[in-house]
N, C-alpha and C. Protein backbone atom coordinates (compact mmCIF):
# COMPACT_ATOMS: atom_id res chain seq x y z
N UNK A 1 0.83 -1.20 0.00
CA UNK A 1 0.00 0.00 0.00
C UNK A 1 0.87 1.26 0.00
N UNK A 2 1.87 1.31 0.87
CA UNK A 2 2.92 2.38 1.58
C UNK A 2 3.26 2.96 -0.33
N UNK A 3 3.67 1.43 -0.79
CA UNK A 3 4.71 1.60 -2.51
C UNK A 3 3.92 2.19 -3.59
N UNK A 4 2.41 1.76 -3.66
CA UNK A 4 1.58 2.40 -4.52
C UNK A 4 1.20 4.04 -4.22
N UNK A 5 1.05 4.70 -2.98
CA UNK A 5 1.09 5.86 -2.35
C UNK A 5 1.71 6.29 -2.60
N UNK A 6 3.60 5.89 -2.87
CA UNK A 6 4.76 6.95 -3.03
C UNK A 6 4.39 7.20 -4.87
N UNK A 7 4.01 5.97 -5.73
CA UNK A 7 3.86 5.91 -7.02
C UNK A 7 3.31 6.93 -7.56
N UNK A 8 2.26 7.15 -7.01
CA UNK A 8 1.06 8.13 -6.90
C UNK A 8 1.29 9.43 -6.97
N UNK A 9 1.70 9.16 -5.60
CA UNK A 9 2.90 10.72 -5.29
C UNK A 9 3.32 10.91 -6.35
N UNK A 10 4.90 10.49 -6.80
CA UNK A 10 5.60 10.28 -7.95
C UNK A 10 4.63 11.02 -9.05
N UNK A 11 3.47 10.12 -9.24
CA UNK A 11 2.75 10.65 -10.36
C UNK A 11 2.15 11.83 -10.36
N UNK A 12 1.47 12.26 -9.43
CA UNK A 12 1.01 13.54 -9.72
C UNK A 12 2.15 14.45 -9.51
N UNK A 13 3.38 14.14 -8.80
CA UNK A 13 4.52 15.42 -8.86
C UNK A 13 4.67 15.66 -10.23
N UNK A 14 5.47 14.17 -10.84
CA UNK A 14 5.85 14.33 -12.26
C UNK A 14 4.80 15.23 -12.90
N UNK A 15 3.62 14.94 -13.12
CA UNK A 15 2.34 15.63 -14.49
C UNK A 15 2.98 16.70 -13.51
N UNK A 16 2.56 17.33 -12.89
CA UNK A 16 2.20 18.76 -12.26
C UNK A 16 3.31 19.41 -12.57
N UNK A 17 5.25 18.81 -12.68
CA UNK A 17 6.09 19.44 -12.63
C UNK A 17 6.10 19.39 -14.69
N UNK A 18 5.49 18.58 -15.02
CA UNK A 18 5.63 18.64 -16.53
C UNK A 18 4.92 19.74 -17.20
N UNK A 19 3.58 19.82 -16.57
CA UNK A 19 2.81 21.43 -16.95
C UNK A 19 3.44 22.21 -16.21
N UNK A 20 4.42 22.54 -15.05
CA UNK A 20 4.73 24.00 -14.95
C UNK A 20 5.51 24.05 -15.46
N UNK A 21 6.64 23.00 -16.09
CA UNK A 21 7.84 23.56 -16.79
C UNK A 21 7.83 24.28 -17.50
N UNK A 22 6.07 24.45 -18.01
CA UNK A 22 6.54 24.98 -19.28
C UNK A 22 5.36 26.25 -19.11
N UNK A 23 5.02 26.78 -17.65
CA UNK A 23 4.21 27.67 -17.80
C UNK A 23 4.99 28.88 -17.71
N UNK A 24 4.95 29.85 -17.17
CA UNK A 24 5.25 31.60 -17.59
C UNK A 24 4.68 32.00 -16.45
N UNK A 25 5.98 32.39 -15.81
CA UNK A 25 5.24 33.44 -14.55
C UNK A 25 4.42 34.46 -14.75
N UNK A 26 3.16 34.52 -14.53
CA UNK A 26 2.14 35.74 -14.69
C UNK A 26 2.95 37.17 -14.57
N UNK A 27 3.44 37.26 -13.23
CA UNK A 27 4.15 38.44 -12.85
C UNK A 27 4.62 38.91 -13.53
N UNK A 28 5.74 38.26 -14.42
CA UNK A 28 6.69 38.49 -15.87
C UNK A 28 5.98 39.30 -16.79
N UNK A 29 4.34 39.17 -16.77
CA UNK A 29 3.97 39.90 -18.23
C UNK A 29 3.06 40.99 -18.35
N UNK A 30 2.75 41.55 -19.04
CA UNK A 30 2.16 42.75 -18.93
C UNK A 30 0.53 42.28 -19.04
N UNK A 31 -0.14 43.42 -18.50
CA UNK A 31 -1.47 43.30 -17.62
C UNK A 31 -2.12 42.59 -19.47
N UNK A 32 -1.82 43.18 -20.69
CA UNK A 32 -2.98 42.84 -21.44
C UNK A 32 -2.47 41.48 -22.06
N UNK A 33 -1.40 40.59 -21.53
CA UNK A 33 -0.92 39.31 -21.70
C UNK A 33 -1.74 38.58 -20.66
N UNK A 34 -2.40 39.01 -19.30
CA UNK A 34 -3.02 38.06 -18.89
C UNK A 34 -3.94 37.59 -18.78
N UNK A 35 -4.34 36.33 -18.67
CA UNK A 35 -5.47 35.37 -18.67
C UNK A 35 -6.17 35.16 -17.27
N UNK A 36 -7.56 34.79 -17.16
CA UNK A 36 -8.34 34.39 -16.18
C UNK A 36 -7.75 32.27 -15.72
N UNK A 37 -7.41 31.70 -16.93
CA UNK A 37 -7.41 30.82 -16.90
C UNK A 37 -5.50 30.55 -16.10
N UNK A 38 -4.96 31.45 -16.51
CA UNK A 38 -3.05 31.80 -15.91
C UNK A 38 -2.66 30.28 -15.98
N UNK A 39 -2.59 30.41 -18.09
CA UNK A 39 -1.77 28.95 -18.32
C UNK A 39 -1.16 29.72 -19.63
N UNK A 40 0.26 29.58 -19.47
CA UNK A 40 0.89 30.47 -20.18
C UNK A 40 1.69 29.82 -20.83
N UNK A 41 2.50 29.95 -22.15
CA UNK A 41 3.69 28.78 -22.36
C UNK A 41 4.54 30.11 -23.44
N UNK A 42 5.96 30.38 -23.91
CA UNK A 42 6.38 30.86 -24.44
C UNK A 42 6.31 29.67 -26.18
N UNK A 43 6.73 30.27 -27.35
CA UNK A 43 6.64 29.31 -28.60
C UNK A 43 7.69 28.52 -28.38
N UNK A 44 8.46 28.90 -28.25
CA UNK A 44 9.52 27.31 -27.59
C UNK A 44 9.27 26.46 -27.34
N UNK A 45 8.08 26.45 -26.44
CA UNK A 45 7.41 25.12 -25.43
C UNK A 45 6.37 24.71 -26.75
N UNK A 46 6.09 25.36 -27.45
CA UNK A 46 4.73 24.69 -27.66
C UNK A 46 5.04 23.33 -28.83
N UNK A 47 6.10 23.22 -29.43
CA UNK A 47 6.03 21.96 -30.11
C UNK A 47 6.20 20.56 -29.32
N UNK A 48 6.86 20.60 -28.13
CA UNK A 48 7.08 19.58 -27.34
C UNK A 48 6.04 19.41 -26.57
N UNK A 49 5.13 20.57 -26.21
CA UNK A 49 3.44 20.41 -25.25
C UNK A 49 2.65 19.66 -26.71
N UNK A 50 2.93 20.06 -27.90
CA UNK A 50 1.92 19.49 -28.23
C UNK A 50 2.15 18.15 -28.64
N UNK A 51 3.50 17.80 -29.16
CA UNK A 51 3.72 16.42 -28.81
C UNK A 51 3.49 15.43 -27.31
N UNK A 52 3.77 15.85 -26.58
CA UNK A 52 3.54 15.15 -25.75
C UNK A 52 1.84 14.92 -25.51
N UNK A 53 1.14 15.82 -25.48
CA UNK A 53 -0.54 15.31 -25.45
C UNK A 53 -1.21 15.51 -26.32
N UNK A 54 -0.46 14.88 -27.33
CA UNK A 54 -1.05 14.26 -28.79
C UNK A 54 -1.95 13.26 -28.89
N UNK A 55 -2.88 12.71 -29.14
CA UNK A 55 -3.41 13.66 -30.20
C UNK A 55 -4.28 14.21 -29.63
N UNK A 56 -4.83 14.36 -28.29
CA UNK A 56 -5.49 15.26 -27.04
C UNK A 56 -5.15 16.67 -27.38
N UNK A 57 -5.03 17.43 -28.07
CA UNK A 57 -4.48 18.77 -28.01
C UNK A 57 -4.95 19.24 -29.08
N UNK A 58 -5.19 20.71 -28.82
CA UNK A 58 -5.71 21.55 -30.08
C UNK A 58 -4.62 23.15 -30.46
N UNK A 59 -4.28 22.88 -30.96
CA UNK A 59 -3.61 24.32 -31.80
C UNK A 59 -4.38 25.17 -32.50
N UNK A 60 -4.38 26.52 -32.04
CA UNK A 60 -5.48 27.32 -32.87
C UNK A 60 -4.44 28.58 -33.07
N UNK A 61 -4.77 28.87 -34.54
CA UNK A 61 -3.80 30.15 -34.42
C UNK A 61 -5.08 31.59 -34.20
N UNK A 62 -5.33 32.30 -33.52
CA UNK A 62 -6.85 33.62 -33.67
C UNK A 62 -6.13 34.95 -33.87
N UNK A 63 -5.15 35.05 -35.24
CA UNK A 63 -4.83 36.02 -35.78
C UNK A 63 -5.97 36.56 -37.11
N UNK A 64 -5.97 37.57 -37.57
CA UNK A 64 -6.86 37.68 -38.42
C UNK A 64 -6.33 37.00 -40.11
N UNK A 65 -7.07 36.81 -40.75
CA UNK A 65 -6.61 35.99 -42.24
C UNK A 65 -5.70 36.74 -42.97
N UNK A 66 -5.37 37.82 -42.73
CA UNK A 66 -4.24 38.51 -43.38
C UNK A 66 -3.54 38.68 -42.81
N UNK A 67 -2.92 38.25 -41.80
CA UNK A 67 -1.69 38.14 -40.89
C UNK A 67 -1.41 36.77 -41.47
N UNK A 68 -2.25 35.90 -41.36
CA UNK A 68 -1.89 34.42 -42.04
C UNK A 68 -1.37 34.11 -43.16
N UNK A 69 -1.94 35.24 -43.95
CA UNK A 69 -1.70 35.16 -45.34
C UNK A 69 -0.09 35.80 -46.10
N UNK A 70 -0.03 37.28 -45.05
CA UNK A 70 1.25 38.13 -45.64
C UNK A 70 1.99 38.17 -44.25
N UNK A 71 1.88 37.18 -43.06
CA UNK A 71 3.04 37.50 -42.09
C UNK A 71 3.39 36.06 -42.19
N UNK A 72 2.46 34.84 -42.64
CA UNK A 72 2.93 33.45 -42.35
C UNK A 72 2.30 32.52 -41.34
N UNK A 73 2.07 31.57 -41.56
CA UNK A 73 1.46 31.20 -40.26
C UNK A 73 2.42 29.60 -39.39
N UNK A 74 2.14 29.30 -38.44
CA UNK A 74 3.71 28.44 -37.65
C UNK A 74 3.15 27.02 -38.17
N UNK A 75 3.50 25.82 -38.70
CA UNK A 75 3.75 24.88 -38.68
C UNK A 75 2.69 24.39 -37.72
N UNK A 76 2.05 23.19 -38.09
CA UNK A 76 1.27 22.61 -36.97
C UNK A 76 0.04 22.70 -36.33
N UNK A 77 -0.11 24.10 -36.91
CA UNK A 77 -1.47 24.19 -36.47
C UNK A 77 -2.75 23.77 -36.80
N UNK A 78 -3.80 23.25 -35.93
CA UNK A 78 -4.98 22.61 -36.35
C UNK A 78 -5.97 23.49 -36.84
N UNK A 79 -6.23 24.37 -36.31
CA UNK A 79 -7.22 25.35 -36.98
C UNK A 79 -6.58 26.86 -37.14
N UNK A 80 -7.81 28.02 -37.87
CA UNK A 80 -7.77 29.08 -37.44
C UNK A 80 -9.05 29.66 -37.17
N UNK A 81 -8.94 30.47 -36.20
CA UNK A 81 -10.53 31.44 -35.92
C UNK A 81 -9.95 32.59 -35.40
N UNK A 82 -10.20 34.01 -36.16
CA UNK A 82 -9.57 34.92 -35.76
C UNK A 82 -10.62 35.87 -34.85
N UNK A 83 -9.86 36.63 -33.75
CA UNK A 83 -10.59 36.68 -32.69
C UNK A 83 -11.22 38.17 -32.71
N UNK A 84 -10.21 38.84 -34.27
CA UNK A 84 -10.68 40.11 -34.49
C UNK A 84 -11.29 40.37 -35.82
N UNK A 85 -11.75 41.29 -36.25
CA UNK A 85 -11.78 41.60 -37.46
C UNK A 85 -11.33 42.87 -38.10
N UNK A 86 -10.69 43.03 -39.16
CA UNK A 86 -10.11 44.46 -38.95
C UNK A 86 -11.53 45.28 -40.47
N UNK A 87 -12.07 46.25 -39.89
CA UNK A 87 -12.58 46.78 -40.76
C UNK A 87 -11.93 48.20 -41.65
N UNK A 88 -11.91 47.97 -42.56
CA UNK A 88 -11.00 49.03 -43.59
C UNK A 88 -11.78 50.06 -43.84
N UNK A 89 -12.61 50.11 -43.26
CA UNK A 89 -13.29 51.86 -43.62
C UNK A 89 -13.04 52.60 -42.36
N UNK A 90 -12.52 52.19 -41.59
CA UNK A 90 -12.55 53.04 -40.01
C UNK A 90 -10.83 52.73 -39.54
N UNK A 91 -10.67 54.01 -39.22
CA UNK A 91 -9.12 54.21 -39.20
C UNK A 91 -9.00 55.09 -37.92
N UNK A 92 -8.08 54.15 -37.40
CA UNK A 92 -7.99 54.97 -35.68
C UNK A 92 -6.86 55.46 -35.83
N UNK A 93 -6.45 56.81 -35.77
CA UNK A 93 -5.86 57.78 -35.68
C UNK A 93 -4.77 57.56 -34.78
N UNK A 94 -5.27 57.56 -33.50
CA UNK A 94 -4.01 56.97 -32.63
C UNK A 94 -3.13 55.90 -32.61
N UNK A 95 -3.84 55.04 -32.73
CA UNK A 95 -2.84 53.46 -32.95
C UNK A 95 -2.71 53.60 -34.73
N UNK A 96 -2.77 54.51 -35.22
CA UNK A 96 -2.59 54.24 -36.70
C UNK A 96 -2.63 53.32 -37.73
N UNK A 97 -3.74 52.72 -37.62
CA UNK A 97 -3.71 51.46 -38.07
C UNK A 97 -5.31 51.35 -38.08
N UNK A 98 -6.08 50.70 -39.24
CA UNK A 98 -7.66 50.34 -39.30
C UNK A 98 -8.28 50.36 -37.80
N UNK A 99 -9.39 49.88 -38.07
CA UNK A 99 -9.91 49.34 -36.33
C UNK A 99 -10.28 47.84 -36.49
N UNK A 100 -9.85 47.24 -35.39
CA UNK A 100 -10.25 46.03 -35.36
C UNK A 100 -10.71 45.77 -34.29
N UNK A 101 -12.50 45.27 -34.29
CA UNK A 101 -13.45 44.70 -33.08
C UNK A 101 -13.47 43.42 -33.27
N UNK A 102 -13.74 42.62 -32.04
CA UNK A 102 -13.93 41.27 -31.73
C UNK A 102 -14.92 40.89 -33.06
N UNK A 103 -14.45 39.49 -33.74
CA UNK A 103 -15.08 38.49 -33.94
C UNK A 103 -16.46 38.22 -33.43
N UNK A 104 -17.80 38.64 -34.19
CA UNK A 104 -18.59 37.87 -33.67
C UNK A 104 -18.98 36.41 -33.71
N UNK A 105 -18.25 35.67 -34.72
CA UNK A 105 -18.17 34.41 -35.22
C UNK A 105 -17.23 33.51 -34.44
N UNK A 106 -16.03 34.04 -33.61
CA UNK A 106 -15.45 33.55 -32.80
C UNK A 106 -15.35 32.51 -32.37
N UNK A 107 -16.48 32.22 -31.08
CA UNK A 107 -16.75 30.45 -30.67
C UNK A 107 -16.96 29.75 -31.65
N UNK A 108 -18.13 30.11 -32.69
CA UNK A 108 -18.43 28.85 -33.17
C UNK A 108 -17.55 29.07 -34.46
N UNK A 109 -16.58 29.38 -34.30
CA UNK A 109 -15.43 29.33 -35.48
C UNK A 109 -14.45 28.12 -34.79
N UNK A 110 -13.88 28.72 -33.21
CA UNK A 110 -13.36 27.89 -32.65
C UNK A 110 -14.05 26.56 -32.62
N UNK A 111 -14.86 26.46 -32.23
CA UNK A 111 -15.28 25.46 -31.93
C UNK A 111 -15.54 24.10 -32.92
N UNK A 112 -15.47 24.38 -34.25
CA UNK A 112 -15.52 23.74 -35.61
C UNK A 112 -14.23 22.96 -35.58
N UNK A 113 -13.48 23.41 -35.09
CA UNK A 113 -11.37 22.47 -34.67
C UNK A 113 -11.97 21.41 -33.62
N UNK A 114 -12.71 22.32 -32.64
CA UNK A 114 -13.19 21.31 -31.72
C UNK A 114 -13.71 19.96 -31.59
N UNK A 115 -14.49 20.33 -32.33
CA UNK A 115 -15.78 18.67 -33.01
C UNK A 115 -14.80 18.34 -34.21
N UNK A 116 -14.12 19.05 -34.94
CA UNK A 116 -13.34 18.21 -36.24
C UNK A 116 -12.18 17.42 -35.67
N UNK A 117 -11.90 17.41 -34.47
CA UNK A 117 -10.92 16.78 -33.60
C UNK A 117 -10.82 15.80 -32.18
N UNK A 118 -12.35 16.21 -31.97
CA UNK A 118 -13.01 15.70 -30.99
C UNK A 118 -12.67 15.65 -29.65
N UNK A 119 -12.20 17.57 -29.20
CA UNK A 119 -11.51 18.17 -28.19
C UNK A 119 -12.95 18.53 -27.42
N UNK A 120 -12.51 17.69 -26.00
CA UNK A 120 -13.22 18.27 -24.72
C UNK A 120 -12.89 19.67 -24.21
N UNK A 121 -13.92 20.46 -23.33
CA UNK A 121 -13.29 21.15 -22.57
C UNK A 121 -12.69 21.46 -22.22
N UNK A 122 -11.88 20.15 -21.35
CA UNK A 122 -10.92 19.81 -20.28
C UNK A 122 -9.53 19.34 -20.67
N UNK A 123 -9.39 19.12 -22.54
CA UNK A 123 -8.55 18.75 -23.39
C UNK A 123 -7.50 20.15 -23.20
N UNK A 124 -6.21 20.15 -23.68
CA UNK A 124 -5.30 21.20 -23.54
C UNK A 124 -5.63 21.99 -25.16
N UNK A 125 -5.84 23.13 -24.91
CA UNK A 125 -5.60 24.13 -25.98
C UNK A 125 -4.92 25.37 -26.21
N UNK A 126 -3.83 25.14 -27.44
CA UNK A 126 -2.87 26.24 -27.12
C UNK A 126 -3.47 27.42 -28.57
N UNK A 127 -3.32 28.30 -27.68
CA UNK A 127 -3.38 29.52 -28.67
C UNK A 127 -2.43 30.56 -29.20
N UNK A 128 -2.52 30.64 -30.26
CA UNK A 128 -1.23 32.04 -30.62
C UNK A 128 -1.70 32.85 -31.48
N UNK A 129 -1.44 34.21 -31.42
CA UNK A 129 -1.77 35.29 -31.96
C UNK A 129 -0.26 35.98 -32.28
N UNK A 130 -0.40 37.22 -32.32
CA UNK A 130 0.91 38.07 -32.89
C UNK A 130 2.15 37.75 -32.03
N UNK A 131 1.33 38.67 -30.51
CA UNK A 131 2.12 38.61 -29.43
C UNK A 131 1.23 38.79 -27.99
N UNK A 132 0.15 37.75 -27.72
CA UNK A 132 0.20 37.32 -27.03
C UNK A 132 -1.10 38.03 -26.21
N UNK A 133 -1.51 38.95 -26.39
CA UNK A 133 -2.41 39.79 -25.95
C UNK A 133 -3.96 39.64 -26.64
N UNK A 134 -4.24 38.92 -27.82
CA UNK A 134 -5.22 37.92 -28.25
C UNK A 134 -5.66 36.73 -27.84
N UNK A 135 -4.62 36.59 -27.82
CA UNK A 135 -4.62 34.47 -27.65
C UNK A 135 -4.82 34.61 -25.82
N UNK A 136 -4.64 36.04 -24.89
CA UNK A 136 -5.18 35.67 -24.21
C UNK A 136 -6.89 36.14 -23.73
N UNK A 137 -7.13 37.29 -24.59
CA UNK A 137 -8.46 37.68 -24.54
C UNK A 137 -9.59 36.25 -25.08
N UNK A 138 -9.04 35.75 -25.61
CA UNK A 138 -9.45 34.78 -26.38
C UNK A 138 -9.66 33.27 -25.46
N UNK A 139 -8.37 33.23 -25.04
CA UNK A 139 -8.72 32.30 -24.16
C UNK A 139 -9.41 32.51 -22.70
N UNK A 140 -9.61 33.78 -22.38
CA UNK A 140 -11.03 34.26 -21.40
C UNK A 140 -12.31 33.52 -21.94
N UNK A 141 -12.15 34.19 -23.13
CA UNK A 141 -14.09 34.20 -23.48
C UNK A 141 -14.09 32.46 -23.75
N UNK A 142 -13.01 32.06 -24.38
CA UNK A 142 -13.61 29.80 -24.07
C UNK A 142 -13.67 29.74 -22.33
N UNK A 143 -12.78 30.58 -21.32
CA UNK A 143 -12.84 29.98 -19.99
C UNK A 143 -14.54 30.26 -19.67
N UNK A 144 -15.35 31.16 -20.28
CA UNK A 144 -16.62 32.05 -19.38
C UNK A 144 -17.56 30.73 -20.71
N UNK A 145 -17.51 29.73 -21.16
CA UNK A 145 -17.81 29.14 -21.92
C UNK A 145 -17.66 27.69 -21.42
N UNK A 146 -16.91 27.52 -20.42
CA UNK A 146 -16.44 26.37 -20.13
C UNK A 146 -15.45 25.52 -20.52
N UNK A 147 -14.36 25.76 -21.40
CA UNK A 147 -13.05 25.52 -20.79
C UNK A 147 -11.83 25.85 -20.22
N UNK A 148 -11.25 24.84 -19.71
CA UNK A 148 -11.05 24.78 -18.80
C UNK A 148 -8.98 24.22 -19.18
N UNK A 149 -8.80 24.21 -19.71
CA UNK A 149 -6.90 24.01 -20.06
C UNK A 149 -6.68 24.69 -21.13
N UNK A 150 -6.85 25.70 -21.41
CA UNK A 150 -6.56 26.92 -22.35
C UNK A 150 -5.45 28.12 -21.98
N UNK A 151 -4.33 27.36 -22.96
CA UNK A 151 -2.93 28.00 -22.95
C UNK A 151 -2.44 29.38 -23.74
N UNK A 152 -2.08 30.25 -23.41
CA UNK A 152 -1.98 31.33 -24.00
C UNK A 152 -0.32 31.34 -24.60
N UNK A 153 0.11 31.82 -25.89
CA UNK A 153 1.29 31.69 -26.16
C UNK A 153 1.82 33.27 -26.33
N UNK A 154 2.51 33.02 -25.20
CA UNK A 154 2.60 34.75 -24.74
C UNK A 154 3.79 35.25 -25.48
N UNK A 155 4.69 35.26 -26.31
CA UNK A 155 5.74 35.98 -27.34
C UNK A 155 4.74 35.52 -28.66
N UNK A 156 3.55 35.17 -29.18
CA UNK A 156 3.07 35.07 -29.88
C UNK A 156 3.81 34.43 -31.42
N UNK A 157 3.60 34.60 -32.76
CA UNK A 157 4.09 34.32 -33.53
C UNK A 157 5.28 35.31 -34.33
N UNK A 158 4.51 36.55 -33.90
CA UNK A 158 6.21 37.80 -34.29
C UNK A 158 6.61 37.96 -33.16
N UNK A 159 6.43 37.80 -32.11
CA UNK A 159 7.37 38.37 -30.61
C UNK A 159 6.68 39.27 -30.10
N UNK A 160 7.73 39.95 -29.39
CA UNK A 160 7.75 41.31 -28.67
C UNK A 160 8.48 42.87 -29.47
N UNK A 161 8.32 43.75 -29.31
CA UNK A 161 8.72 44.79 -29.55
C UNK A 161 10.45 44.94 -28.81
N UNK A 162 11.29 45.02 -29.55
CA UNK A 162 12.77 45.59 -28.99
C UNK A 162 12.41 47.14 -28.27
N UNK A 163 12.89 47.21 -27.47
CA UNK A 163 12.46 48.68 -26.72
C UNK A 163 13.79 49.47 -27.12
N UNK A 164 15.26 48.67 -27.21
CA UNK A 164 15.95 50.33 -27.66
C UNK A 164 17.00 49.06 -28.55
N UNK A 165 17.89 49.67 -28.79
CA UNK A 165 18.83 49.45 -30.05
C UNK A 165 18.76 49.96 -31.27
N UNK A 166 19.40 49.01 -32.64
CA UNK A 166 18.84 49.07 -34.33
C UNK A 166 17.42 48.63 -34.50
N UNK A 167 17.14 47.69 -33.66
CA UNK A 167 15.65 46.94 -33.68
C UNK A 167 14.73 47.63 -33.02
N UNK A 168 14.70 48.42 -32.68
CA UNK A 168 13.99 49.35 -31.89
C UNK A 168 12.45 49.56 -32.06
N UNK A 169 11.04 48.90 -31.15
CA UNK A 169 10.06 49.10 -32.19
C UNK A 169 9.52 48.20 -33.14
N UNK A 170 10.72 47.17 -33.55
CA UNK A 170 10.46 46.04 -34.71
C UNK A 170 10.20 44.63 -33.67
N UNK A 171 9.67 43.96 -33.72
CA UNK A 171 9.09 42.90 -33.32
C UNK A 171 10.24 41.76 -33.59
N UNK A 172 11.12 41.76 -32.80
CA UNK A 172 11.83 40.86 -32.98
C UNK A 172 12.89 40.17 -31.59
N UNK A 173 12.16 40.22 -30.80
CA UNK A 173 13.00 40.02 -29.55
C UNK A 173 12.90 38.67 -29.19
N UNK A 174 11.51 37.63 -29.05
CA UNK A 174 11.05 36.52 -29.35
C UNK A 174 10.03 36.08 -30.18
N UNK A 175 9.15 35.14 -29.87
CA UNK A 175 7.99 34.65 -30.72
C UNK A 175 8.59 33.29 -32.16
N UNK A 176 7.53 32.98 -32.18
CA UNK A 176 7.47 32.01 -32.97
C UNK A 176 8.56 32.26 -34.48
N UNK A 177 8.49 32.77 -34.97
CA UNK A 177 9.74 33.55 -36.79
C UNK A 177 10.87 33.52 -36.49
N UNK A 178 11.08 34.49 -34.68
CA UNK A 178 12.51 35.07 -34.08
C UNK A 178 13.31 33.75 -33.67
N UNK A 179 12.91 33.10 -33.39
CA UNK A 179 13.57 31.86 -32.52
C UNK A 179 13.89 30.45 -33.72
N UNK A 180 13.01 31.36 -35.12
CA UNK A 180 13.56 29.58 -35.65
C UNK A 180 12.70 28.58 -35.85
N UNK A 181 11.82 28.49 -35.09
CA UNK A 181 10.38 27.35 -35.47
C UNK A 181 9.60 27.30 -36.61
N UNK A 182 9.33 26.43 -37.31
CA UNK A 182 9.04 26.01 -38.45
C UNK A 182 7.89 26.75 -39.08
N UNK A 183 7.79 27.58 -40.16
CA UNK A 183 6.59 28.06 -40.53
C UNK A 183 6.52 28.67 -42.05
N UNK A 184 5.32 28.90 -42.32
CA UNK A 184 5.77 29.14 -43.90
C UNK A 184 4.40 29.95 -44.52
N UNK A 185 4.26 30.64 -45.57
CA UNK A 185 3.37 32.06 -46.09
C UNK A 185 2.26 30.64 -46.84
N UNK A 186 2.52 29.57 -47.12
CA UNK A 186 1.47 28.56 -47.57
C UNK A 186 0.34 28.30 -46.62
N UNK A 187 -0.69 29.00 -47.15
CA UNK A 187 -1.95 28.61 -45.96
C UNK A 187 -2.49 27.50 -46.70
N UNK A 188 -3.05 26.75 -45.42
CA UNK A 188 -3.91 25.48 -45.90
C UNK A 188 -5.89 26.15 -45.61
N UNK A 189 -6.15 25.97 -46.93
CA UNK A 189 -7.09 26.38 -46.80
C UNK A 189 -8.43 25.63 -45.55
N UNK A 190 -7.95 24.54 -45.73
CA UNK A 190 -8.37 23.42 -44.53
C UNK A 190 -8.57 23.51 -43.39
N UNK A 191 -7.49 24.83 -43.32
CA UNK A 191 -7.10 24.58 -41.49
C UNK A 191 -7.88 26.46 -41.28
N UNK A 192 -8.31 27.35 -42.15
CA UNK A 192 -8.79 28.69 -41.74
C UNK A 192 -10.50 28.50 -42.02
N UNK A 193 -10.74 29.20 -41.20
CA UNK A 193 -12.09 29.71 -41.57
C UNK A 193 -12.46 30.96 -41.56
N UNK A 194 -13.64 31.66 -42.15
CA UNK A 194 -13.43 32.89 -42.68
C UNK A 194 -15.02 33.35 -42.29
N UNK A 195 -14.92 34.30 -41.86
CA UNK A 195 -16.30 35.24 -41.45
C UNK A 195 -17.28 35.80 -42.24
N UNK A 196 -18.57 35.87 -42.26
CA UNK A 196 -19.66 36.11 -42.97
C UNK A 196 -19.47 37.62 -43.75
């Protein structure tokens, strides 16, 4: 009895020390990187998380279709549902750049990877966006929905912003492109879906 107890032990240390290896101290990130759900992983981690709870696992990229199209999208991923939409007649002055409001198609965009894969709730799902501030708004609105292991990939697929140097401003400090991980401007039409 004593030997099966320590096993046990053993076992839930191991899982528990295998998901934090690869989580992200909250503290570390800025307020619009965090999640309700505070399951975080940098792109580094995410080819070995998703190998390991294969084929249990869902990859979603919730960038919009033209980030997919002219920035590239990473290797591996099972779906897309983008979490914004950018509308081209309305131009915000300050952030200089179109406006982009939430996805109303969202869940049941996500959720189409879901049933095409036959991901529970309680199944692990990793998300990536630019840099990290999507994929976790995103993974709020599945937590207020009911799930429940929804990973945010916080250097996203271009990184972070360099704050001073030559790079200064340019998105290149980490993320999925900066580091080297496999990816390429070929979208599979298979794996996006596209809004009304």
């Amino acid at each position: 009895m004593r030997a099966l107890l320590i096993a046990l032990a053993f076992g839930l240390f191991s899982a528990s020390f295998s998901l934090n290896a690869q989580a992200v101290d909250p503290a570390t990130l800025p307020k619009v990187k965090i999640s309700k759900l505070g399951l975080y992983m940098e792109a580094k981690d995410v080819p070995d998380f998703l190998k390991k709870h294969a084929p249990r696992v869902l990859f979603v990229d919730v960038r919009t279709i033209e980030e997919l199209l002219f920035v590239g999208v990473p290797d591996g991923i099972d779906g897309h549902a983008s979490f914004g939409i950018m509308h081209y007649d309305k131009w915000d002055k300050e952030k200089k750049t179109f406006v982009r409001n939430p996805n109303p198609d969202f869940l049941s965009q996500f959720e189409l990877w879901t049933l095409d894969k036959g991901i529970e709730k309680t199944d692990p799902i990793v998300l990536i966006c630019r840099s990290g501030d999507r994929s976790a708004l995103s993974a709020d609105l599945l937590a207020r929905h009911g799930y429940t292991n929804v990973w945010s990939v916080v250097d996203g697929f271009e990184g972070d912003m360099a704050k001073d140097g030559p790079n200064k401003g340019k998105r290149t400090v980490n993320g999925w492109k900066n580091i080297g991980l496999p990816w390429s401007y070929n979208v599979d039409q298979s794996r996006i879906t596209m809004s009304k």
